[in-house]
C-alpha atoms as a PDB file:
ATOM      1  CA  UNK A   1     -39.883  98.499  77.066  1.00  0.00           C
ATOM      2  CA  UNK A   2     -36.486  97.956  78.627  1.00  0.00           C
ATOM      3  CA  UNK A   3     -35.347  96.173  81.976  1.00  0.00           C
ATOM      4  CA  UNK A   4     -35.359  98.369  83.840  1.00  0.00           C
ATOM      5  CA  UNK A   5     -38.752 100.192  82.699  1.00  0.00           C
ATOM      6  CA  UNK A   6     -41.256  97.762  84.385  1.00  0.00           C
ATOM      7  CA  UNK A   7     -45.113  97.772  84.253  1.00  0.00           C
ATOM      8  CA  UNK A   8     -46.102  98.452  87.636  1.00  0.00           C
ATOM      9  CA  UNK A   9     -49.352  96.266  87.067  1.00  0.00           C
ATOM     10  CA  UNK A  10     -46.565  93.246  86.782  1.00  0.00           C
ATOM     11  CA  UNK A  11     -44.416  94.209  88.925  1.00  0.00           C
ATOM     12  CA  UNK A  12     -45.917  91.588  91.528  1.00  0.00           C
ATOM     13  CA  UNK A  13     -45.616  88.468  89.558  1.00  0.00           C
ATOM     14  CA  UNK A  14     -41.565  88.923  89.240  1.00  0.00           C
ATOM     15  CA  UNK A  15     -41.820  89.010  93.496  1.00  0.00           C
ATOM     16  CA  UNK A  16     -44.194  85.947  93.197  1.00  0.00           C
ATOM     17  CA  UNK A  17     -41.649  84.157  91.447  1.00  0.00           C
ATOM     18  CA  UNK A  18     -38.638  85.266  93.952  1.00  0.00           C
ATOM     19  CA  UNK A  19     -40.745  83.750  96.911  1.00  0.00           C
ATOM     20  CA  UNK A  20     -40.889  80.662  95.029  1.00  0.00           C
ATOM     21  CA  UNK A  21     -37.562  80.354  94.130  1.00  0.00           C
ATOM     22  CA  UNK A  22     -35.532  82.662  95.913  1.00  0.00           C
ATOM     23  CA  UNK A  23     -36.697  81.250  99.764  1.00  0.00           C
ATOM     24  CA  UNK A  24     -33.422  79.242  99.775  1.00  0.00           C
ATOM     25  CA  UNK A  25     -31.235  82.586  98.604  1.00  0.00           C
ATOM     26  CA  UNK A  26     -32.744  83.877 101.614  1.00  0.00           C
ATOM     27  CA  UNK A  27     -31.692  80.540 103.926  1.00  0.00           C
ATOM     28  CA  UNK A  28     -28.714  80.782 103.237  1.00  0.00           C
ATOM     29  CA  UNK A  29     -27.960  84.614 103.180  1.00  0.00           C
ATOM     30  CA  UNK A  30     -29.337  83.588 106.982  1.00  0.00           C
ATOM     31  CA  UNK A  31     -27.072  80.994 107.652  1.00  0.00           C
ATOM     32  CA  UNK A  32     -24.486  82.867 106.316  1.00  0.00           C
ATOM     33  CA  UNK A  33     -25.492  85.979 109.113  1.00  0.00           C
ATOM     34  CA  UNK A  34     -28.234  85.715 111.163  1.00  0.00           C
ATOM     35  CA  UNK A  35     -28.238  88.986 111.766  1.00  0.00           C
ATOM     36  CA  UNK A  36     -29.474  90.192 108.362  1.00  0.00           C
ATOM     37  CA  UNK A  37     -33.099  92.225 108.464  1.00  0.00           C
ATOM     38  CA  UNK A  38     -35.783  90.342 106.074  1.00  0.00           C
ATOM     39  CA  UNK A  39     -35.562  93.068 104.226  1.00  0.00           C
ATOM     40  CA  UNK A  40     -31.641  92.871 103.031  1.00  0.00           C
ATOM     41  CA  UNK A  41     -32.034  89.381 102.501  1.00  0.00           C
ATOM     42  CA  UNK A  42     -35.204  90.297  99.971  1.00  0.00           C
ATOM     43  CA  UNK A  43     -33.184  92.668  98.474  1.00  0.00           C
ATOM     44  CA  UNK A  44     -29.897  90.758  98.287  1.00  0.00           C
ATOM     45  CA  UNK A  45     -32.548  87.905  97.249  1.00  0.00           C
ATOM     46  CA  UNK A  46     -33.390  89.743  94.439  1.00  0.00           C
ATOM     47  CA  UNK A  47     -29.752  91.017  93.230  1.00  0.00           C
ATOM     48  CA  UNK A  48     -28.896  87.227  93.088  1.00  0.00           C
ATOM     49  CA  UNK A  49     -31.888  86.749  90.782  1.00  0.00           C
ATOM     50  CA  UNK A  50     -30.511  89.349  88.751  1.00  0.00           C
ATOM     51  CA  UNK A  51     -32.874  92.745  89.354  1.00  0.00           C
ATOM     52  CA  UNK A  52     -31.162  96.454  89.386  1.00  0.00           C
ATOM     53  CA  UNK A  53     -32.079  98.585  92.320  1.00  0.00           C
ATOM     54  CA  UNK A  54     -34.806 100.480  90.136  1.00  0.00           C
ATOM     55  CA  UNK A  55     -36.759  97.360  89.182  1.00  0.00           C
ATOM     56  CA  UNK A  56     -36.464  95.818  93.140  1.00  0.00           C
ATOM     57  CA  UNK A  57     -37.721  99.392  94.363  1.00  0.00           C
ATOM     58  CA  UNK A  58     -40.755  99.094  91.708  1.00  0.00           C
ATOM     59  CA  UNK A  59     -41.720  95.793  93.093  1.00  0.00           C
ATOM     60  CA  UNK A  60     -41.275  96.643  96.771  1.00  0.00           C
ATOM     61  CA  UNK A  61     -42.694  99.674  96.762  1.00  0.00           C
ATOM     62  CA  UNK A  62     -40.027 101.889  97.832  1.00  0.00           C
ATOM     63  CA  UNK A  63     -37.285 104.272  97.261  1.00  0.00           C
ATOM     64  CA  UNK A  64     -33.702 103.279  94.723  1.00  0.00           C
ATOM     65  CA  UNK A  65     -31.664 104.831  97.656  1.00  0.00           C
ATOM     66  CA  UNK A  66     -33.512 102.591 100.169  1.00  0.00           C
ATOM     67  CA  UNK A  67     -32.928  99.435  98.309  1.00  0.00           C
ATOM     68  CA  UNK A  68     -29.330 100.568  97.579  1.00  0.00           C
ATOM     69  CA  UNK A  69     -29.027 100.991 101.591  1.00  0.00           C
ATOM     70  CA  UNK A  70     -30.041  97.864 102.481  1.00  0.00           C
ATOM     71  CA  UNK A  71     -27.743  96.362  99.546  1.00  0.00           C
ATOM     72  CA  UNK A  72     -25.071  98.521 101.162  1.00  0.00           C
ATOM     73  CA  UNK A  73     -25.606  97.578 104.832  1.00  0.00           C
ATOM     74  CA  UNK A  74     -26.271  93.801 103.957  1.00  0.00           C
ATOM     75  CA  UNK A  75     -22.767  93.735 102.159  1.00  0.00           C
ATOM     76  CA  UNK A  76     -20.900  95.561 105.045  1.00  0.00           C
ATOM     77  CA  UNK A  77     -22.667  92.481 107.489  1.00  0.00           C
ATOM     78  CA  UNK A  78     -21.157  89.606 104.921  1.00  0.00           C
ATOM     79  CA  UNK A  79     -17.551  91.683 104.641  1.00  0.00           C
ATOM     80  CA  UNK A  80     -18.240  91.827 100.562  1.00  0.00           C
ATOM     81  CA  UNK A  81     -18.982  94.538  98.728  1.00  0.00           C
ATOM     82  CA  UNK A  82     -20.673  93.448  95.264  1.00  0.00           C
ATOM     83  CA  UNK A  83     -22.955  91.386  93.696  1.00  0.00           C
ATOM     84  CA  UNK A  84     -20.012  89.023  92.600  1.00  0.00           C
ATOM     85  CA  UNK A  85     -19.083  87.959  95.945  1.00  0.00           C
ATOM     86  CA  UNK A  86     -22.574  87.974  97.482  1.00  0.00           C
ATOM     87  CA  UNK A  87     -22.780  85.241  94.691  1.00  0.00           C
ATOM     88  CA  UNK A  88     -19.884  83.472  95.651  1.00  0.00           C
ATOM     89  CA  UNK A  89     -20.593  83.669  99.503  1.00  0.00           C
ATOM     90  CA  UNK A  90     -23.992  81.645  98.538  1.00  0.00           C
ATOM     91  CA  UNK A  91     -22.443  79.060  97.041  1.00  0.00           C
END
């Protein structure tokens, strides 16, 4: 099975492990703007922790071009516009 083909039985462990880990990503994704949804900071949350669209949308429960909207719309709100620099904006 590759990366991106996730068991959907699993697929709410990986999201078990992001809330325990990835509730600081989200912090500071807040502190960074305020004005992010939940939702882009889950999904920018996840991008950090290293998950393509597909496998986010699997574990969320919703649509690639969703996830790749709130990507899109978080990015535009921090003035970056990849993964790279979210990265460096949380540091």
């Amino acid at each position: 099975m590759t990366p991106l083909q996730i068991d959907t039985r699993q697929a709410k462990e990986p999201a078990r492990d992001y809330h325990r880990i990835g509730v600081r990503i989200s912090e500071k994704l807040a502190l960074h703007d305020p004005n992010l949804t939940k939702r882009e900071r889950l999904v920018c949350g996840f991008a950090l922790a290293g998950y393509a669209a597909e496998e986010i949308s699997l574990m969320l429960g919703i649509g690639t071009s969703t996830i790749i909207t709130y990507r899109r719309r978080a990015y535009s709100r921090l003035g970056i516009s990849n993964v790279h620099l979210l990265i460096s904006a949380t540091n």
